[in-house]
Every structure is written in C-alpha cells, then in structure tokens.
C-alpha atoms as a PDB file:
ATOM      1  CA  UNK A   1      75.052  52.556 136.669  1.00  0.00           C
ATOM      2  CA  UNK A   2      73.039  50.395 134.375  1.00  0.00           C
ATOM      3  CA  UNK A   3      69.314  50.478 135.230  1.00  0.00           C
ATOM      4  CA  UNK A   4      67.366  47.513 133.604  1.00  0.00           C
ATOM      5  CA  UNK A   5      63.444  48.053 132.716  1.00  0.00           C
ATOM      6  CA  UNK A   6      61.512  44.962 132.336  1.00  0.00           C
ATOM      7  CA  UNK A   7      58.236  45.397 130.403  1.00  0.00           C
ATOM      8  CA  UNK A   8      55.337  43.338 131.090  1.00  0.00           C
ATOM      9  CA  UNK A   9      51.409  42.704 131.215  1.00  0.00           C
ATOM     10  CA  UNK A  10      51.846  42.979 135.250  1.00  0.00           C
ATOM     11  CA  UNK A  11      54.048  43.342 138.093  1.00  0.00           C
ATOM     12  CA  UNK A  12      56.176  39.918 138.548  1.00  0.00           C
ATOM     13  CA  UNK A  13      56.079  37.466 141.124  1.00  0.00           C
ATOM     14  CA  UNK A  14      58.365  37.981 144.298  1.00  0.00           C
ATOM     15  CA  UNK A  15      60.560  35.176 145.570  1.00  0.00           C
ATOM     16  CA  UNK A  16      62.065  36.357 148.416  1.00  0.00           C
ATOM     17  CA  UNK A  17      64.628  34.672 150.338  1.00  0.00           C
ATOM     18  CA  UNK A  18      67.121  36.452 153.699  1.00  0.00           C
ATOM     19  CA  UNK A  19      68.720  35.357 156.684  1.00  0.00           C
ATOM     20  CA  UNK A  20      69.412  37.556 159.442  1.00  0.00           C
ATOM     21  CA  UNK A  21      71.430  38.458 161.867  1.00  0.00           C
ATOM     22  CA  UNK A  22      68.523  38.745 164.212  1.00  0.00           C
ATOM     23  CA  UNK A  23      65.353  37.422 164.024  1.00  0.00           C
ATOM     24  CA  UNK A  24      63.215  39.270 161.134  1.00  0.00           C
ATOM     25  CA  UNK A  25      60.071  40.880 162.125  1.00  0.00           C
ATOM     26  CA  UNK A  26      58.435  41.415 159.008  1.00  0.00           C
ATOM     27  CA  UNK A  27      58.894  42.237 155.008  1.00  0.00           C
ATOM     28  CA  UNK A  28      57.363  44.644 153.067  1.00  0.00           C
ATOM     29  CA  UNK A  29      56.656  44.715 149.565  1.00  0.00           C
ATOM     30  CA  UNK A  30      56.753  47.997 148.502  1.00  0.00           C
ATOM     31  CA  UNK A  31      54.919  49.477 145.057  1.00  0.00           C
ATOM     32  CA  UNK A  32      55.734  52.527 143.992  1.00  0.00           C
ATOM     33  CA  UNK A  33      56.702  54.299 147.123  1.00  0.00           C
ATOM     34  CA  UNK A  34      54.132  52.636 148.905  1.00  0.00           C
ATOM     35  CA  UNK A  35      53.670  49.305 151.368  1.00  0.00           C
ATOM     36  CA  UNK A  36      51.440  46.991 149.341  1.00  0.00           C
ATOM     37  CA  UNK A  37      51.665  43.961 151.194  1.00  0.00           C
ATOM     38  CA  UNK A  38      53.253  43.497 154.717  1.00  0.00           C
ATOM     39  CA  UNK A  39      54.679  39.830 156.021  1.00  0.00           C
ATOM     40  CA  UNK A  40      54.867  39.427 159.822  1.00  0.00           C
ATOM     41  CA  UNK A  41      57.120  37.125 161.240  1.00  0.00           C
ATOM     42  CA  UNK A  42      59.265  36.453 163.919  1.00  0.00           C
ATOM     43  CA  UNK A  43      62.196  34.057 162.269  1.00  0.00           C
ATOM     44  CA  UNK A  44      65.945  34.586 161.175  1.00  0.00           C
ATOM     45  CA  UNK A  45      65.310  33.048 158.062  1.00  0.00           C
ATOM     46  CA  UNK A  46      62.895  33.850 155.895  1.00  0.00           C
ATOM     47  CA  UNK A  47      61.441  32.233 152.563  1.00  0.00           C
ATOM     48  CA  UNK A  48      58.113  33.885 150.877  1.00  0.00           C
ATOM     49  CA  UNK A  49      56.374  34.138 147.547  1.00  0.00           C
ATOM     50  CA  UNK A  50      54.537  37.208 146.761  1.00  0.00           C
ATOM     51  CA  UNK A  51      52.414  36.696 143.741  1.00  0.00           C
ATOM     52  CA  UNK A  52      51.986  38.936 140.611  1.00  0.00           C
ATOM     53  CA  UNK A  53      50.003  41.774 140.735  1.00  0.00           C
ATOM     54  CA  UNK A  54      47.786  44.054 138.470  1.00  0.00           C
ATOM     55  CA  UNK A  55      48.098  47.764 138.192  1.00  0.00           C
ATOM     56  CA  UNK A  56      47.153  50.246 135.503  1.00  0.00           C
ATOM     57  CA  UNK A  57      49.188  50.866 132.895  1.00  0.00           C
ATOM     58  CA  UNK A  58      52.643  52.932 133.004  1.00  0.00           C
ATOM     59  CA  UNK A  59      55.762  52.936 134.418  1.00  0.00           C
ATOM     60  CA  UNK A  60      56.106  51.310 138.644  1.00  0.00           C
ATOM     61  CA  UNK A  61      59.215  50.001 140.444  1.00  0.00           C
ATOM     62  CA  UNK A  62      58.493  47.556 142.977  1.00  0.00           C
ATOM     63  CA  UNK A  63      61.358  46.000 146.035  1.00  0.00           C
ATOM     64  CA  UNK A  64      61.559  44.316 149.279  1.00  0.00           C
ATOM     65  CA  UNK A  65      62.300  45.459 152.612  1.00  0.00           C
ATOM     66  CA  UNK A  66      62.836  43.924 155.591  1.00  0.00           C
ATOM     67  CA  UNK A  67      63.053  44.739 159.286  1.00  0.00           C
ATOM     68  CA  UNK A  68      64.925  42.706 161.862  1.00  0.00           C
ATOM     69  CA  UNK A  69      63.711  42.951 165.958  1.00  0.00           C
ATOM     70  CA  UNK A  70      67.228  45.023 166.716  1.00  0.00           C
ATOM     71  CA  UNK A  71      66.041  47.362 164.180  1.00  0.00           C
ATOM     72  CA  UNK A  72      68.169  47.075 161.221  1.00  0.00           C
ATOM     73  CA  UNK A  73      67.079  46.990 158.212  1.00  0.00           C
ATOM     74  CA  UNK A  74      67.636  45.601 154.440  1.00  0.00           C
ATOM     75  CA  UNK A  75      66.080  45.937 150.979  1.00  0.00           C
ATOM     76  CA  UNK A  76      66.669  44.640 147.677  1.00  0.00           C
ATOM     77  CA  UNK A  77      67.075  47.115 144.398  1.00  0.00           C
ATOM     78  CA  UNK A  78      64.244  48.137 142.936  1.00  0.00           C
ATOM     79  CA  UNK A  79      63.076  46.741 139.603  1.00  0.00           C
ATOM     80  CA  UNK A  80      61.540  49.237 137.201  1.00  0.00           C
ATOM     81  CA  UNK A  81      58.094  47.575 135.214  1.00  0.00           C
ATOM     82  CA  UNK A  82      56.623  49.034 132.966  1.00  0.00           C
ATOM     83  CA  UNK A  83      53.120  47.397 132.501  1.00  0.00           C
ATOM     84  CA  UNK A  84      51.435  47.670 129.227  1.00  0.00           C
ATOM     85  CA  UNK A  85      47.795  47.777 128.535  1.00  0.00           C
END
C-alpha cells in the first residue's frame, strides 16, 4: 500500500461530494481522530466545501464520514498533512 503525505502551511480545503442510497443525515469532518466540524442534513445527495484549517505544527490526517438515516455509513481515506511552521 502506497501512503501519500502532502506537506503544507495548513490542513486543505474539503470538497466533498456523495450520493446515497438513503437519504444522508449528516458528514463529519474528522481531524485527527476527532469530529471537527459536523454537517446536518437530510438529502441523498450531498455537495459541501469545508474550508482550510489551521493547526499547530506536526504531522495530522484528516477524512470524511458520512451517515445515512438507515444507518450505514461511508468515509473517504484519510490524507496524512504534515503542516509546517
């Protein structure tokens, strides 16, 4: 498995795009093991730009997930940043 690191003064923009198979109840945008931003909706297709953000130096990954109203799930692969000072 090739893993790609992407070095930068921030984490990168988000353009997210999904269609589900039911109606998608929200997206996270998840930092580092954690939910930084959350994106409620109630649509089966879904379009959203989630801008850059800064965090302290080092190494972060940083993915979406979504959640669909029968429960299933999705997520995209993480991408590993690592933000210089």
């Amino acid at each position: 498995m090739v893993h790609e690191v992407v070095v930068a003064a921030e984490l990168p923009a988000l353009h997210i795009e999904a269609e589900g198979t039911a109606p998608i109840r929200n997206v996270e945008i998840v930092v580092d093991g954690n939910v930084c931003k959350r994106y409620e909706m109630d649509k089966k297709d879904v379009v959203l730009d989630h801008p850059a953000a800064s965090v302290k130096a080092g190494v972060h990954y940083i993915y979406a997930r979504l959640q669909q109203s029968d429960g299933n799930a999705a997520w995209g692969s993480p991408m590993w940043i690592v933000v210089q000072e």
